[in-house]
C-alpha atoms as a PDB file:
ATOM      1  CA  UNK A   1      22.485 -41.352 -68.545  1.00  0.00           C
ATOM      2  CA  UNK A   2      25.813 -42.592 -67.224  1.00  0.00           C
ATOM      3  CA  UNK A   3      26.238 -38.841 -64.799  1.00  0.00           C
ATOM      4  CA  UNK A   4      22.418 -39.672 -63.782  1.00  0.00           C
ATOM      5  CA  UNK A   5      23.279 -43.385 -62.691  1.00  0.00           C
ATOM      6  CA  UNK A   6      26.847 -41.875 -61.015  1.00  0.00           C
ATOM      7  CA  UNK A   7      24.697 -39.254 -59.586  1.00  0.00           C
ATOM      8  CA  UNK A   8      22.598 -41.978 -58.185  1.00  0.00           C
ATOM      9  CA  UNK A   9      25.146 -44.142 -57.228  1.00  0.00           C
ATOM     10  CA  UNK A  10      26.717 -41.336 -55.092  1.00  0.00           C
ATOM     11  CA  UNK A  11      24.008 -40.413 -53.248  1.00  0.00           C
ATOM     12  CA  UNK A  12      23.096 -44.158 -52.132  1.00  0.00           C
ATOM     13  CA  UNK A  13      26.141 -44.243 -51.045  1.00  0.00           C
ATOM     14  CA  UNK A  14      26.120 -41.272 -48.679  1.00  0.00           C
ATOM     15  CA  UNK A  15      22.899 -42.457 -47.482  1.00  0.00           C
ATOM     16  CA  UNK A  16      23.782 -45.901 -46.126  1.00  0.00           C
ATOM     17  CA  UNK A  17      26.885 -44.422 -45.180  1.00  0.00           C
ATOM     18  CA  UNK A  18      25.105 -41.767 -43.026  1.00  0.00           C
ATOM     19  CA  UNK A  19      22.452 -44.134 -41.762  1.00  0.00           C
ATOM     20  CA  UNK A  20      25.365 -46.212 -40.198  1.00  0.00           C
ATOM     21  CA  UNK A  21      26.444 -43.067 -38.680  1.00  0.00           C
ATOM     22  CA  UNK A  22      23.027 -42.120 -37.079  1.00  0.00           C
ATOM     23  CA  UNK A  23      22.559 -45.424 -35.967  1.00  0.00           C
ATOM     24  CA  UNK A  24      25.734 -46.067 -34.334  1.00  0.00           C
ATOM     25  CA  UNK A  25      25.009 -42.387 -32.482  1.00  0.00           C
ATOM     26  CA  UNK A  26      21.266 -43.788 -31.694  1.00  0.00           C
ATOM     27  CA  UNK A  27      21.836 -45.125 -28.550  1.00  0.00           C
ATOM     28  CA  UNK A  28      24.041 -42.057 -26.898  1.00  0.00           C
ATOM     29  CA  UNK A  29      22.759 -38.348 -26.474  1.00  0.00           C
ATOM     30  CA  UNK A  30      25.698 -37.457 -27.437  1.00  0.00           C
ATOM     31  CA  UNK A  31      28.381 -38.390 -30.614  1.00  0.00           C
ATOM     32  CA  UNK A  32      31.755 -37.811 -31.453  1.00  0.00           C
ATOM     33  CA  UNK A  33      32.015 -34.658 -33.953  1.00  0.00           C
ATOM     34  CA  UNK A  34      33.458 -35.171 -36.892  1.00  0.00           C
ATOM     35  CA  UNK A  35      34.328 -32.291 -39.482  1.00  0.00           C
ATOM     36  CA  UNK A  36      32.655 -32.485 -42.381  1.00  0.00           C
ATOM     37  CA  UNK A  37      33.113 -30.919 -45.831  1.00  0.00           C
ATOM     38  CA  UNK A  38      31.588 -30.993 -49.100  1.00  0.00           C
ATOM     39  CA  UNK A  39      33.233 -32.168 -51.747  1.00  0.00           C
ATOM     40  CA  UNK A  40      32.138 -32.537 -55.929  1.00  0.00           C
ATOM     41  CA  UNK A  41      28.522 -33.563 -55.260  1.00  0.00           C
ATOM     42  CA  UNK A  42      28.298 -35.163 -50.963  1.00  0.00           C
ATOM     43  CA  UNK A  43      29.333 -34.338 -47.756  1.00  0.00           C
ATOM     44  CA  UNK A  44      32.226 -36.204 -46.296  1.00  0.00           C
ATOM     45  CA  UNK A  45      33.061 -36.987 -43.112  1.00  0.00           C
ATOM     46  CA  UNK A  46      36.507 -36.653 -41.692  1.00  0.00           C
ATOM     47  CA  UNK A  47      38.591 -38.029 -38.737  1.00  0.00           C
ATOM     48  CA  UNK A  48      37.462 -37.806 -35.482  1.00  0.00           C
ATOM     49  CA  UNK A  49      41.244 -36.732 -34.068  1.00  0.00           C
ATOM     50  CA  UNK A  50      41.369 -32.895 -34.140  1.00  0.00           C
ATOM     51  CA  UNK A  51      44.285 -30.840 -34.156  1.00  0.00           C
ATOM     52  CA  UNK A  52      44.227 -28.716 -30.735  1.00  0.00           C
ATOM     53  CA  UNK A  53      44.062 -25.024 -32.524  1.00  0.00           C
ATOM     54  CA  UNK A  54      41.036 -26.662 -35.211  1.00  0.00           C
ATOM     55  CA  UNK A  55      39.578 -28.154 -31.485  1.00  0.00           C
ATOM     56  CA  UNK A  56      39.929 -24.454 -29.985  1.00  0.00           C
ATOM     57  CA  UNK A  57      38.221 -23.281 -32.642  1.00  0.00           C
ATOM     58  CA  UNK A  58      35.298 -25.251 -33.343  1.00  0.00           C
ATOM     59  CA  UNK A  59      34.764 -25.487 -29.237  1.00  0.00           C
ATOM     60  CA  UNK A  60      34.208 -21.691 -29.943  1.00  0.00           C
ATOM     61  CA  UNK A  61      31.877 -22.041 -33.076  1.00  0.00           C
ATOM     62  CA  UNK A  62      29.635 -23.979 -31.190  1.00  0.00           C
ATOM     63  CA  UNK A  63      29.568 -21.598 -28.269  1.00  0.00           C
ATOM     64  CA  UNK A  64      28.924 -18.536 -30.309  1.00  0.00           C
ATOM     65  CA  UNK A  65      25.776 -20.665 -32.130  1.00  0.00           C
ATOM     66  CA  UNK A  66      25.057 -21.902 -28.865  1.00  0.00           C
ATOM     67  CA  UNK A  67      25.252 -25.924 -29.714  1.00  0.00           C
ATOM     68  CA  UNK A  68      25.885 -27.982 -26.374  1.00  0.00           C
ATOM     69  CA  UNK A  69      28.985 -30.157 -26.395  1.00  0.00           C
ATOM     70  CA  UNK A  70      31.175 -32.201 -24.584  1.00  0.00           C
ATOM     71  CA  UNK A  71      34.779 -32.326 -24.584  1.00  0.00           C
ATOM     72  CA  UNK A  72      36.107 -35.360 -22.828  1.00  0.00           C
ATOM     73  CA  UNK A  73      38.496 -38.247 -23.946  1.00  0.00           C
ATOM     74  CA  UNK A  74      40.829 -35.422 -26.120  1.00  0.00           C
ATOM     75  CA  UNK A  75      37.438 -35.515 -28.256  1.00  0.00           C
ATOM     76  CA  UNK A  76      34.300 -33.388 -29.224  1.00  0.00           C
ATOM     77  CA  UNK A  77      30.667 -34.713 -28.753  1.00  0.00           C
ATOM     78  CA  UNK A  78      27.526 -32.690 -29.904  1.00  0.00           C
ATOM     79  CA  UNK A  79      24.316 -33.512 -29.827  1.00  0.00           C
ATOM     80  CA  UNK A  80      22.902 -36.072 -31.892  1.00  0.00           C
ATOM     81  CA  UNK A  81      19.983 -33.921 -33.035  1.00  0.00           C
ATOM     82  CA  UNK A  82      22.288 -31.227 -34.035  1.00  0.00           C
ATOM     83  CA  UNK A  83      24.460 -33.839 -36.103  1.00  0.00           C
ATOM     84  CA  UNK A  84      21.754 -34.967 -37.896  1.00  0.00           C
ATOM     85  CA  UNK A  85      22.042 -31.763 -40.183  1.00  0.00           C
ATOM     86  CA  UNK A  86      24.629 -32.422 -41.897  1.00  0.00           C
ATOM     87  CA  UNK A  87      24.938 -28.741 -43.629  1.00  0.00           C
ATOM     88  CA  UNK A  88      24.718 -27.320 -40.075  1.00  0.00           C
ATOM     89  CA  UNK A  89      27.856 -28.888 -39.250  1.00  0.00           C
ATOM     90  CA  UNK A  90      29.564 -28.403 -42.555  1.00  0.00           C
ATOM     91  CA  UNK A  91      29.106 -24.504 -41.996  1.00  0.00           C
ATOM     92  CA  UNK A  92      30.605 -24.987 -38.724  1.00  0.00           C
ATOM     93  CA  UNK A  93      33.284 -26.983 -40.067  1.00  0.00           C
ATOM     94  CA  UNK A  94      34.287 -24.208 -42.266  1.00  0.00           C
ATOM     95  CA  UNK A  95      33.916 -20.949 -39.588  1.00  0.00           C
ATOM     96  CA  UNK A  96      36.550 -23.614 -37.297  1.00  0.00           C
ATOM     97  CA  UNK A  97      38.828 -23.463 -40.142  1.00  0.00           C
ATOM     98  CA  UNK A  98      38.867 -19.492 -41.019  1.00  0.00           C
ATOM     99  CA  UNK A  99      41.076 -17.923 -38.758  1.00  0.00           C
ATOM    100  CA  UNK A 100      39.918 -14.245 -39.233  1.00  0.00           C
ATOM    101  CA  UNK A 101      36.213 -15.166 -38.543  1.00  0.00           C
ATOM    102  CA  UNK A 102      37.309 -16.845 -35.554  1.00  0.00           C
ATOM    103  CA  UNK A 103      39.145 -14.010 -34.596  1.00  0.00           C
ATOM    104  CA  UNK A 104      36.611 -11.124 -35.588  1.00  0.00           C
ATOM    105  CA  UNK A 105      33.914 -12.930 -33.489  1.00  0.00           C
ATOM    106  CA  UNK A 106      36.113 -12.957 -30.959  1.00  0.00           C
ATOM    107  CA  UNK A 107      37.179  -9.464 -30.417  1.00  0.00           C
ATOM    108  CA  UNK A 108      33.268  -8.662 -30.994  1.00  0.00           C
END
């Protein structure tokens, strides 16, 4: 009972968390991109300040899966449609951060 109520818990959580999130995007076509990764049950968003070779890398993700984006301000802004699934930017997330995909799709 206790894991169920955690469980629960959690998952309100990441759901007035993430409603904040698509509000605050609701007004622009565009949001800052966040990285997101998955950790013991939920998704979790990260910073918004990129490192310039994870920024390289996840400008070329989204150009190989074709998602529009903006850099501008030293930052990354997608889509709000395409932010809205979540699991669809955690995969991207991850390809950003292995190097030898990166580099394989590259030299394709």
């Amino acid at each position: 009972m206790n894991k169920l109520k955690f469980l629960s818990t959690s998952f309100l959580k990441f759901v007035i968390i993430y409603s904040v999130f698509i509000v605050f995007c609701s007004s622009n076509r565009y949001c800052v991109y966040r990285p997101v990764t998955f950790e013991k049950t939920k998704y979790v968003f990260g910073s918004d300040s990129l490192d310039v070779t994870f920024k390289e890398s996840i400008q070329f993700v989204f150009t190989y899966y074709n998602v529009p984006f903006i850099h501008r301000d030293n930052k990354i802004f997608v889509s709000k449609r395409i932010l809205a699934d979540t699991n669809f930017i955690y995969n991207c997330t991850k390809k950003a951060n292995d190097s030898l995909w990166v580099e394989m799709k590259k030299n394709e």
